[in-house]
N, C-alpha and C. Protein backbone atom coordinates (compact mmCIF):
# COMPACT_ATOMS: atom_id res chain seq x y z
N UNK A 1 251.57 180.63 270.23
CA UNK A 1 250.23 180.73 269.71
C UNK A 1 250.27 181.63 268.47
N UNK A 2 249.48 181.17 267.43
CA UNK A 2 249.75 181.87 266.42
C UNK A 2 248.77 182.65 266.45
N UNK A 3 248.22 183.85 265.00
CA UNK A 3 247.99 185.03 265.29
C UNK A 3 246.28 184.71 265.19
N UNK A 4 246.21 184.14 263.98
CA UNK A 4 244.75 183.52 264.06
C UNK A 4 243.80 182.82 265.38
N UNK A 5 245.01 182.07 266.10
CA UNK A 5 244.21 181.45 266.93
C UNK A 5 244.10 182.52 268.20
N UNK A 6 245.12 183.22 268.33
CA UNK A 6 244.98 184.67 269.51
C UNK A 6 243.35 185.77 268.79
N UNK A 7 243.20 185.44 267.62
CA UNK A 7 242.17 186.45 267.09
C UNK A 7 240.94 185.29 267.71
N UNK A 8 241.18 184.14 267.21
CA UNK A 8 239.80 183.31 267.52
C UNK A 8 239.72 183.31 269.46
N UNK A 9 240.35 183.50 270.14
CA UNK A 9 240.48 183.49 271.55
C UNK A 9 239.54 184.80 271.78
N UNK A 10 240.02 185.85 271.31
CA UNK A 10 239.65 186.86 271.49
C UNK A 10 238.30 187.84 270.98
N UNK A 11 238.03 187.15 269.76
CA UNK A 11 237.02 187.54 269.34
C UNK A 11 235.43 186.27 269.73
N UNK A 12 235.88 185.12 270.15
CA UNK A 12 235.13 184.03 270.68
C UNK A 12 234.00 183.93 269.42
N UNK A 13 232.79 183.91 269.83
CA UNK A 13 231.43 183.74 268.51
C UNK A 13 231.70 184.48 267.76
N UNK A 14 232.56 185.50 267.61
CA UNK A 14 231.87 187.04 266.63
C UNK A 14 233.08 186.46 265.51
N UNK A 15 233.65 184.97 265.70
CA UNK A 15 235.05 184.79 265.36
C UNK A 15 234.33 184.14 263.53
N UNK A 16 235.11 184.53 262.28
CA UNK A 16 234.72 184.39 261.43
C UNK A 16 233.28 184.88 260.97
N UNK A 17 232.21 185.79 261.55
CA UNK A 17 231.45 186.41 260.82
C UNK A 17 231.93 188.03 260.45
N UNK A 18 231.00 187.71 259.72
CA UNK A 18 231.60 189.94 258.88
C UNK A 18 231.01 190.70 259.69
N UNK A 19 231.48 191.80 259.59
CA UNK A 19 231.55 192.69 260.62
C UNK A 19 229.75 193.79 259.94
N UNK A 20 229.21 194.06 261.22
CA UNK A 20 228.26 194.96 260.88
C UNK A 20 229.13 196.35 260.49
N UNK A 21 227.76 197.51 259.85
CA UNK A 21 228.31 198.76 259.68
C UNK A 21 228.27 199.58 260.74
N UNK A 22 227.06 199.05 261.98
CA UNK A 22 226.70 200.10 262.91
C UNK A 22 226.39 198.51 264.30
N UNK A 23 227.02 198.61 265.30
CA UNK A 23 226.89 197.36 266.16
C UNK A 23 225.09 197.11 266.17
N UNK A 24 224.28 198.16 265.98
CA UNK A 24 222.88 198.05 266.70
C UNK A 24 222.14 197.99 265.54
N UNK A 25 222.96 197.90 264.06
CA UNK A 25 221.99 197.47 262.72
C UNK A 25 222.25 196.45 261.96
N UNK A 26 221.34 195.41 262.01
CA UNK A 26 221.71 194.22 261.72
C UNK A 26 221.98 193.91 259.73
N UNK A 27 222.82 194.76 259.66
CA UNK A 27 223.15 194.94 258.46
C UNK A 27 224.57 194.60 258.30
N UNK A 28 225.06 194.02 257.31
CA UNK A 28 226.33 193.62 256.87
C UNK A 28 226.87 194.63 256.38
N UNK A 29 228.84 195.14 256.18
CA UNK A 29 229.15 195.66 255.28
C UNK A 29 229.03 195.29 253.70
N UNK A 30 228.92 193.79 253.65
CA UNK A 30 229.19 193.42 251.94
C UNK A 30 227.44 193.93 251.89
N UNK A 31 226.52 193.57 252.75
CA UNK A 31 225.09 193.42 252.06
C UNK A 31 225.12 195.69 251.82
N UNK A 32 225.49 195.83 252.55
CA UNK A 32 225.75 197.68 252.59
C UNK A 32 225.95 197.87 250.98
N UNK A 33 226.92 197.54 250.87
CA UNK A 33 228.33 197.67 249.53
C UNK A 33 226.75 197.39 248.26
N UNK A 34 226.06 195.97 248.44
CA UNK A 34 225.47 195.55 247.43
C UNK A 34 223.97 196.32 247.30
N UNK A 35 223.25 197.08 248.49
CA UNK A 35 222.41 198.12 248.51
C UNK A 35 223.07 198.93 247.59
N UNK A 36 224.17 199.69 247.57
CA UNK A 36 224.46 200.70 247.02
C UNK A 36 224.81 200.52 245.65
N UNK A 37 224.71 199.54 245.02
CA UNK A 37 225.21 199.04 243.42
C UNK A 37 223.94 198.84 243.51
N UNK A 38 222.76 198.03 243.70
CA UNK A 38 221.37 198.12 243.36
C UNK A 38 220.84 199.34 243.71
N UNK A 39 220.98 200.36 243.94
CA UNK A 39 220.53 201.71 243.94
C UNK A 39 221.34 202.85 242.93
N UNK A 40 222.46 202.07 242.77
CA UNK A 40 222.82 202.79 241.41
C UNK A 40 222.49 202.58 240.04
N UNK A 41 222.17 201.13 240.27
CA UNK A 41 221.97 200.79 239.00
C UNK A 41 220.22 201.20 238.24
N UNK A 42 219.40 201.23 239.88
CA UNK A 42 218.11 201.59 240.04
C UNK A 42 217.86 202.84 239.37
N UNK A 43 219.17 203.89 240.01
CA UNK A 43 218.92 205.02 239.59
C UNK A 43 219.34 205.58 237.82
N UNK A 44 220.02 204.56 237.77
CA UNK A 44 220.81 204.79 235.96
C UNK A 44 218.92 204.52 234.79
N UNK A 45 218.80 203.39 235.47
CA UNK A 45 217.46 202.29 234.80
C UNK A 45 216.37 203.91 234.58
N UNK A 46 215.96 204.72 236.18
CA UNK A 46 215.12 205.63 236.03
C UNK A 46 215.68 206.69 235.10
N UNK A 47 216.64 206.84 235.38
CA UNK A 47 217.26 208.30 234.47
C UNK A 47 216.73 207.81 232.90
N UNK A 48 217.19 206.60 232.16
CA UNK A 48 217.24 206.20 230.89
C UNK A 48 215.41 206.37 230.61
N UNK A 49 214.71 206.00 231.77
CA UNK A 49 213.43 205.76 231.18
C UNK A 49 212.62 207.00 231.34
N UNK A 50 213.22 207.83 231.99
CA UNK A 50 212.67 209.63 231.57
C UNK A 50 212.79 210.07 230.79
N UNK A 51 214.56 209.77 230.09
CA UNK A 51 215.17 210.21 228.70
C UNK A 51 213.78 209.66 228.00
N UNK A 52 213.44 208.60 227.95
CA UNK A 52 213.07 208.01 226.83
C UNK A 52 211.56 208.39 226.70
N UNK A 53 210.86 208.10 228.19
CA UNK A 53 209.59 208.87 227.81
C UNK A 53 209.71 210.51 227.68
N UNK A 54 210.62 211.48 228.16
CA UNK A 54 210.43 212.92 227.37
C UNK A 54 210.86 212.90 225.80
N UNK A 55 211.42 211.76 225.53
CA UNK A 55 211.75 212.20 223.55
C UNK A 55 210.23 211.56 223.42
N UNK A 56 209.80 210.78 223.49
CA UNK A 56 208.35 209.80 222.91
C UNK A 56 207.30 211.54 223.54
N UNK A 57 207.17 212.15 224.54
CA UNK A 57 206.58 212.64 224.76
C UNK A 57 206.55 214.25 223.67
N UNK A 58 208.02 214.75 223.62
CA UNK A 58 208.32 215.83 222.53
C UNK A 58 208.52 215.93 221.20
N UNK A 59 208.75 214.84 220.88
CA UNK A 59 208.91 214.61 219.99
C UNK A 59 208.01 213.50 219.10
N UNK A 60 208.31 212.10 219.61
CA UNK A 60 207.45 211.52 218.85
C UNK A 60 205.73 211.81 218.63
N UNK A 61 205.36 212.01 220.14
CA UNK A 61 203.72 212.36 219.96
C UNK A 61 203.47 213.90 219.29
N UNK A 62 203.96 214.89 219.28
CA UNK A 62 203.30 215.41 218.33
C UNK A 62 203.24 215.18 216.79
N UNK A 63 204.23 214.23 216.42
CA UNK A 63 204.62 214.36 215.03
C UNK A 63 203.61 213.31 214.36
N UNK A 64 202.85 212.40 215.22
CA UNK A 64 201.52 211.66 214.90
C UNK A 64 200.36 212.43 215.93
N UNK A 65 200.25 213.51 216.27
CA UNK A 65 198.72 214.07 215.93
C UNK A 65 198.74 215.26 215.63
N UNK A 66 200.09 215.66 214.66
CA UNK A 66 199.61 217.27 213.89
C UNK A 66 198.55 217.46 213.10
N UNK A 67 198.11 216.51 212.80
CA UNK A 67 196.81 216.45 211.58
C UNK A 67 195.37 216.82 212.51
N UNK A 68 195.54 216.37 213.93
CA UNK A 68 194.20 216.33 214.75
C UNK A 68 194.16 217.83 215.74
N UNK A 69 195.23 218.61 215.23
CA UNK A 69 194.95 219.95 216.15
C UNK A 69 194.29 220.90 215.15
N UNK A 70 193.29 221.53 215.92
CA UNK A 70 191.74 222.13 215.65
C UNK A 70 192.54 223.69 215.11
């Protein structure tokens, strides 16, 4: 008997699906892996768009209403 078919004996239904991260969370390792690249990439996207609204906020807006401070 070869080694595959001793794994398919032995593992019966669970034979060819991916393995969870935690037996009692119906979560995949690859879908795990791909949470964590969409949360990095989530978090890069927020970082860039703080950069961008604190320069628009320090910089660009006062330099169009210095004329309107009293």
């Amino acid at each position: 008997m070869g080694e595959a078919k001793r794994r398919k004996t032995t593992l019966g239904e669970q034979y060819g699906q991916e393995a969870r991260i935690f037996p009692w969370l119906p979560i995949t390792k690859t879908q795990g892996e791909r949470f964590v690249e969409l949360a990095n990439r989530g978090a890069w996207i927020g970082i860039g768009l703080m950069v961008a609204a604190w320069v628009t906020i320090r910089f660009i807006g006062p330099a169009f209403g210095w004329w309107q401070v009293v």
